[in-house]
PDB file of N, CA and C in Angstrom:
ATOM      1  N   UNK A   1       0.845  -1.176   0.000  1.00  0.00           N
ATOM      2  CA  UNK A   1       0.000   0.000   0.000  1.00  0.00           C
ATOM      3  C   UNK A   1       0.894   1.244   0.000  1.00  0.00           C
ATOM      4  N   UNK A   2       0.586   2.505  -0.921  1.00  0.00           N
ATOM      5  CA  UNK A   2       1.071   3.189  -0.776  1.00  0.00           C
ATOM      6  C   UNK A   2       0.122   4.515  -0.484  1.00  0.00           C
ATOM      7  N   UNK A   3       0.971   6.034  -0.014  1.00  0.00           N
ATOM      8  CA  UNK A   3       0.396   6.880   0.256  1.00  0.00           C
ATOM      9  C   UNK A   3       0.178   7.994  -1.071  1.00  0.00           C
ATOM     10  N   UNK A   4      -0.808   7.944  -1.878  1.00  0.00           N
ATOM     11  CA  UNK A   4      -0.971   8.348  -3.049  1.00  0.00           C
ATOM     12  C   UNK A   4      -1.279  10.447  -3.026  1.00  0.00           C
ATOM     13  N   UNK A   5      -0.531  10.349  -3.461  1.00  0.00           N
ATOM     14  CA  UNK A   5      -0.945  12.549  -3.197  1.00  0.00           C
ATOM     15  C   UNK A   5      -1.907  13.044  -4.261  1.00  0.00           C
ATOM     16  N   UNK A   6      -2.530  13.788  -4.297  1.00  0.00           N
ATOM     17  CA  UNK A   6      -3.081  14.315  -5.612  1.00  0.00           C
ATOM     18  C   UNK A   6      -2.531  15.697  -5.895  1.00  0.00           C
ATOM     19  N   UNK A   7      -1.934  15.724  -7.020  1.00  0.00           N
ATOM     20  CA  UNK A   7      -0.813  16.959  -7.498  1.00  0.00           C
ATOM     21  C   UNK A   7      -2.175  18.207  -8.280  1.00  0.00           C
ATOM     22  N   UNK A   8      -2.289  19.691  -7.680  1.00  0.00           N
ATOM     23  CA  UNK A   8      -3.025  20.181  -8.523  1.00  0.00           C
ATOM     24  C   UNK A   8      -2.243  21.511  -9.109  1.00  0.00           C
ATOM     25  N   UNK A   9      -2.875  21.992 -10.049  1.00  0.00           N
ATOM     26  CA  UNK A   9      -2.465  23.630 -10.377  1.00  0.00           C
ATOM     27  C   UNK A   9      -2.506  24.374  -9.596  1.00  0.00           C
ATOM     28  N   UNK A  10      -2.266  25.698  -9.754  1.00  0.00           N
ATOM     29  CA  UNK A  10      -2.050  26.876  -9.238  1.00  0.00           C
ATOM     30  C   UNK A  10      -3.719  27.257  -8.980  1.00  0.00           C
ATOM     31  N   UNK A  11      -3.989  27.073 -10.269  1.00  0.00           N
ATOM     32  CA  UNK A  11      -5.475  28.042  -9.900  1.00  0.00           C
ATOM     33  C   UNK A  11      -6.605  27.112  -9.081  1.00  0.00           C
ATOM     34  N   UNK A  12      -6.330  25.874  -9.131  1.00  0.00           N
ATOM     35  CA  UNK A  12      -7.037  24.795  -8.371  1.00  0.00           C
ATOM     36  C   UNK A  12      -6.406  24.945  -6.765  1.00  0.00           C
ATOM     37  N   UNK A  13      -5.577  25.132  -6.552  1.00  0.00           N
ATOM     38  CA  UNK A  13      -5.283  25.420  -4.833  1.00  0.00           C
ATOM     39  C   UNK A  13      -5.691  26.606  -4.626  1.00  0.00           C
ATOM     40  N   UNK A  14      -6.081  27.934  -5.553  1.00  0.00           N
ATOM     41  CA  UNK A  14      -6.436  29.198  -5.182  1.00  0.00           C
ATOM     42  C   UNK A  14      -7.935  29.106  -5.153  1.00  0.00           C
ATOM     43  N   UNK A  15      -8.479  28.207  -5.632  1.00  0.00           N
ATOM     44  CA  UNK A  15     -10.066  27.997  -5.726  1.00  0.00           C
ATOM     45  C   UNK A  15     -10.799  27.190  -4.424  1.00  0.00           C
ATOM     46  N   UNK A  16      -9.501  26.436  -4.034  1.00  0.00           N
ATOM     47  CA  UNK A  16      -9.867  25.256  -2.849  1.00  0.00           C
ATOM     48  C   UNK A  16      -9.343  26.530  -1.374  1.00  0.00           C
ATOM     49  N   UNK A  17      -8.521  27.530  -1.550  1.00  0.00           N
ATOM     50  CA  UNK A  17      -8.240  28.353  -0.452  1.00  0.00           C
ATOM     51  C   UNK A  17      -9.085  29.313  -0.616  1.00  0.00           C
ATOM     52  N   UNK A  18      -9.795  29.383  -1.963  1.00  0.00           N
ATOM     53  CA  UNK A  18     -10.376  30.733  -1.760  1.00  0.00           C
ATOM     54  C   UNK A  18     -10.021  32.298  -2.158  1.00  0.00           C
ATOM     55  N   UNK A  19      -8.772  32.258  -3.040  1.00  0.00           N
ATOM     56  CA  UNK A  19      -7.525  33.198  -2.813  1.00  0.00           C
ATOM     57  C   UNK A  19      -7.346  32.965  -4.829  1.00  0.00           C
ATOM     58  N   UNK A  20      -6.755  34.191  -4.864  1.00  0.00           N
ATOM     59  CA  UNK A  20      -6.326  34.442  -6.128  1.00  0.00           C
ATOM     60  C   UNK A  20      -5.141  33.315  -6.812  1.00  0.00           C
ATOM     61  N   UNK A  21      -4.750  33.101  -7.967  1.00  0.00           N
ATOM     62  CA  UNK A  21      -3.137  32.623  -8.134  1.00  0.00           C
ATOM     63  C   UNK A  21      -2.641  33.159  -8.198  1.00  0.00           C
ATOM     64  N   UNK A  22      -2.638  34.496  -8.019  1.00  0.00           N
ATOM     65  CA  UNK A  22      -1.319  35.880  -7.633  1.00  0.00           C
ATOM     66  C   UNK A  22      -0.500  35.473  -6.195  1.00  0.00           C
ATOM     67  N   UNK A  23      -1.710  34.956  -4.900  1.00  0.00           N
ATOM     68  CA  UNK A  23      -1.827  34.737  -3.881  1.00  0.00           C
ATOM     69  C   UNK A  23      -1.378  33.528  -3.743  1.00  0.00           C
ATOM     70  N   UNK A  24      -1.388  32.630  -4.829  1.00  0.00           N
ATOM     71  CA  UNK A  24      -0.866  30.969  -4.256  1.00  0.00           C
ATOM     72  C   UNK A  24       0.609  31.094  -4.503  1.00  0.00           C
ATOM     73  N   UNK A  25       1.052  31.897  -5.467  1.00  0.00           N
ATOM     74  CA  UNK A  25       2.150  32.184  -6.135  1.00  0.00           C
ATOM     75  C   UNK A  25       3.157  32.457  -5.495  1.00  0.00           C
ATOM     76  N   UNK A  26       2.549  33.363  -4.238  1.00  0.00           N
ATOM     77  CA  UNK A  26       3.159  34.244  -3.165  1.00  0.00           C
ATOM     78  C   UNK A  26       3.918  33.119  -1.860  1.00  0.00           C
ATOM     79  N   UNK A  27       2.600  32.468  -1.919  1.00  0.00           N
ATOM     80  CA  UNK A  27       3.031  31.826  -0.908  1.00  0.00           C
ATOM     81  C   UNK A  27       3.764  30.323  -1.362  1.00  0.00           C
ATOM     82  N   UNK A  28       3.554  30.290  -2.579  1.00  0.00           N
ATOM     83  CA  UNK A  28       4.905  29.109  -2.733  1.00  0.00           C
ATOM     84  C   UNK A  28       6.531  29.862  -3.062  1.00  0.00           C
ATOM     85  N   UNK A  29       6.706  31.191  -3.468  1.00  0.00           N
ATOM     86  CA  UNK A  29       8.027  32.101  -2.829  1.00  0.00           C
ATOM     87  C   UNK A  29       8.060  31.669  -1.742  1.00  0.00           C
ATOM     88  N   UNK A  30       7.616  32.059  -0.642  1.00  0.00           N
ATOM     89  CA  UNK A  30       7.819  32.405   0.781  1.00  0.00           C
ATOM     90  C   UNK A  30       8.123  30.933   1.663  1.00  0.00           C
ATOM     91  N   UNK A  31       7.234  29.891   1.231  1.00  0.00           N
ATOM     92  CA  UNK A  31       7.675  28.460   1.547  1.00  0.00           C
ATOM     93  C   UNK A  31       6.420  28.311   2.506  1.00  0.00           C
ATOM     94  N   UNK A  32       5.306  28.904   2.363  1.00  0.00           N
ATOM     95  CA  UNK A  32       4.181  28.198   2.845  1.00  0.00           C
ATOM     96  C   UNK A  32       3.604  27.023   2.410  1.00  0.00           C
ATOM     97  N   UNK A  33       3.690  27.213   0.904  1.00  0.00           N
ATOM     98  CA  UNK A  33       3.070  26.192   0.321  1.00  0.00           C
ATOM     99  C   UNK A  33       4.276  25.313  -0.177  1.00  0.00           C
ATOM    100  N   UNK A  34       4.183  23.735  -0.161  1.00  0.00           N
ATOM    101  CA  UNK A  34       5.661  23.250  -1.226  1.00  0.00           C
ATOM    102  C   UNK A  34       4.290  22.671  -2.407  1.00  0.00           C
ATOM    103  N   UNK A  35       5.243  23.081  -3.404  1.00  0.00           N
ATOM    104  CA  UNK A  35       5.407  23.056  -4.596  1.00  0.00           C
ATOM    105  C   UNK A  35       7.092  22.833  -5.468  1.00  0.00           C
ATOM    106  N   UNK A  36       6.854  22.345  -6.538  1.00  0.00           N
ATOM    107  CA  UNK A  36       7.576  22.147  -7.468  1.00  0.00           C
ATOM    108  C   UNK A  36       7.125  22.174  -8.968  1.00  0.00           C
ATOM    109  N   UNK A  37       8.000  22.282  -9.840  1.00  0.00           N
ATOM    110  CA  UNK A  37       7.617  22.867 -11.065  1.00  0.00           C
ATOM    111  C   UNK A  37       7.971  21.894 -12.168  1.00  0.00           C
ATOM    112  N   UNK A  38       6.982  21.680 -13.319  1.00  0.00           N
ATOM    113  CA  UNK A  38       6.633  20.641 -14.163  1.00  0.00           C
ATOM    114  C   UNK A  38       6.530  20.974 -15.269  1.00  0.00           C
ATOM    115  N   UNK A  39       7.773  21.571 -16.143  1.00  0.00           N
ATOM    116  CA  UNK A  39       7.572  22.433 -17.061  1.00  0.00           C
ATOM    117  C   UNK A  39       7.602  23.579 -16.635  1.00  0.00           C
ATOM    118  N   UNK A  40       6.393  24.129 -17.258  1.00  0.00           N
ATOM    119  CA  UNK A  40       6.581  25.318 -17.257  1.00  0.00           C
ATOM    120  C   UNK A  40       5.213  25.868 -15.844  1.00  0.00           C
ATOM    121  N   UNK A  41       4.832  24.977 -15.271  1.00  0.00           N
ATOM    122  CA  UNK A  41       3.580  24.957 -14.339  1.00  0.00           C
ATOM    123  C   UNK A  41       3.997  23.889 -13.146  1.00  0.00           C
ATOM    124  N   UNK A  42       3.537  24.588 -12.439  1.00  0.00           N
ATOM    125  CA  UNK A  42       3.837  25.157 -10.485  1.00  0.00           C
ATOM    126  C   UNK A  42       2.629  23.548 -10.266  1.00  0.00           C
ATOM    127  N   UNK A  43       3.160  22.425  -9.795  1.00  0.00           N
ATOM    128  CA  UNK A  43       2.311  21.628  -8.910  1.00  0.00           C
ATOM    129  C   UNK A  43       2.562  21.747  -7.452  1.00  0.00           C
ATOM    130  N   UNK A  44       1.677  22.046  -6.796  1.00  0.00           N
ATOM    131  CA  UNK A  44       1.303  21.637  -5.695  1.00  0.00           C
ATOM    132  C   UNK A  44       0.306  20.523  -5.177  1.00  0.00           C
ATOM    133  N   UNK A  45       1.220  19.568  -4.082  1.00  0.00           N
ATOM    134  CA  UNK A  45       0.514  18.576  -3.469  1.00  0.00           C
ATOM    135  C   UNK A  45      -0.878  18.721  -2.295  1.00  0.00           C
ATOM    136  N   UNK A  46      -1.982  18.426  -2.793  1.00  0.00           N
ATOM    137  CA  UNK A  46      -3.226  18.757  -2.093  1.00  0.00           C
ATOM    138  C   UNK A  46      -2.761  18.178  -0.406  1.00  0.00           C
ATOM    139  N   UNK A  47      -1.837  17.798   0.018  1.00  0.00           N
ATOM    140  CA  UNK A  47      -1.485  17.900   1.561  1.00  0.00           C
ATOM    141  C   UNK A  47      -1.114  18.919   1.832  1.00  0.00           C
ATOM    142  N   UNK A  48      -0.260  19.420   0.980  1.00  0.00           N
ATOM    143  CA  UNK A  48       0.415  21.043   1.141  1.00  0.00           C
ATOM    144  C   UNK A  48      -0.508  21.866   0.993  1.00  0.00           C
ATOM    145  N   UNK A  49      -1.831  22.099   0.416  1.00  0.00           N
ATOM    146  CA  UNK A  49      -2.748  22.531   0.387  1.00  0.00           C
ATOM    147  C   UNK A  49      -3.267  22.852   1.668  1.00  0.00           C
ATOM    148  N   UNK A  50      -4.192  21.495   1.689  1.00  0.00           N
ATOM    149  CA  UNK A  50      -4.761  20.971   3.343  1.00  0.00           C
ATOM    150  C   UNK A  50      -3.987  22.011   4.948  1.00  0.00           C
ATOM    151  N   UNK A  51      -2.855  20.839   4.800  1.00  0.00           N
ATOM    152  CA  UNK A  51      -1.576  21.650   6.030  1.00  0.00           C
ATOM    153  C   UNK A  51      -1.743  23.071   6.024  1.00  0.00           C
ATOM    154  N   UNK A  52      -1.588  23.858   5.175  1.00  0.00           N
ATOM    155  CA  UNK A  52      -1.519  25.410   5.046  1.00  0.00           C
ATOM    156  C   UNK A  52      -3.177  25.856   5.916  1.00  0.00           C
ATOM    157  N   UNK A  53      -4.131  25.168   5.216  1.00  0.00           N
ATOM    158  CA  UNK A  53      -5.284  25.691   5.473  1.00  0.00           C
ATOM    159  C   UNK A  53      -5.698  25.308   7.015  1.00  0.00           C
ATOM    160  N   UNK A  54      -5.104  24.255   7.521  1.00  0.00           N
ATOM    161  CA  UNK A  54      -5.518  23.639   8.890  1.00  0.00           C
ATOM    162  C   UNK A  54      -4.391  24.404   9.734  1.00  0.00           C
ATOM    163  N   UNK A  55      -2.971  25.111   9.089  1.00  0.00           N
ATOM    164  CA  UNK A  55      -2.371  26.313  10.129  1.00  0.00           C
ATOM    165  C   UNK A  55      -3.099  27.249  10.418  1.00  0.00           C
ATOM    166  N   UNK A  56      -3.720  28.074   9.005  1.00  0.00           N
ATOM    167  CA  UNK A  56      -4.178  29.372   9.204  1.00  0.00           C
ATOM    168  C   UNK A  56      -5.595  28.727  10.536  1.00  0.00           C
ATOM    169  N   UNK A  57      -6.225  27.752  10.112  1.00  0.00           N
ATOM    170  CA  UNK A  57      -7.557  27.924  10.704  1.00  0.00           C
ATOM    171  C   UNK A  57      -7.028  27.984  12.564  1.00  0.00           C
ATOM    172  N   UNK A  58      -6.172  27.222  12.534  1.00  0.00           N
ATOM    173  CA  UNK A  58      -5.935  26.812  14.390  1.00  0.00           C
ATOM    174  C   UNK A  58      -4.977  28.469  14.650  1.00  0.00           C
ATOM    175  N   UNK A  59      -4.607  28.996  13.761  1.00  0.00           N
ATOM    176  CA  UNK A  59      -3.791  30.214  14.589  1.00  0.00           C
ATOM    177  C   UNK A  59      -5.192  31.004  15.116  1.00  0.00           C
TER     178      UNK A  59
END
């Protein structure tokens, strides 16, 4: 068994946060979000998603 991730776009993590892709953009600079790049387009792993959103909510 393995632990399977689901890899999305930029504008699909800004739609699931709520937030622009100017805004997801920002925060994969800064190292909130991890991401890595596939071409020429930014994947982010929907845990890295999740994690981010379950910091902001508990601060």
């Amino acid at each position: 068994m393995y632990n399977q991730q689901i890899l999305m776009h930029v504008s699909d993590a800004g739609s699931l946060l709520g937030c622009s892709s100017q805004i997801i953009y920002q925060l994969i600079n800064c190292g909130e979000l991890k991401a890595f790049k596939a071409g020429r387009a930014w994947k982010i792993s929907s845990e890295s998603v999740h994690r981010y959103a379950n910091s902001r909510l508990n601060n």
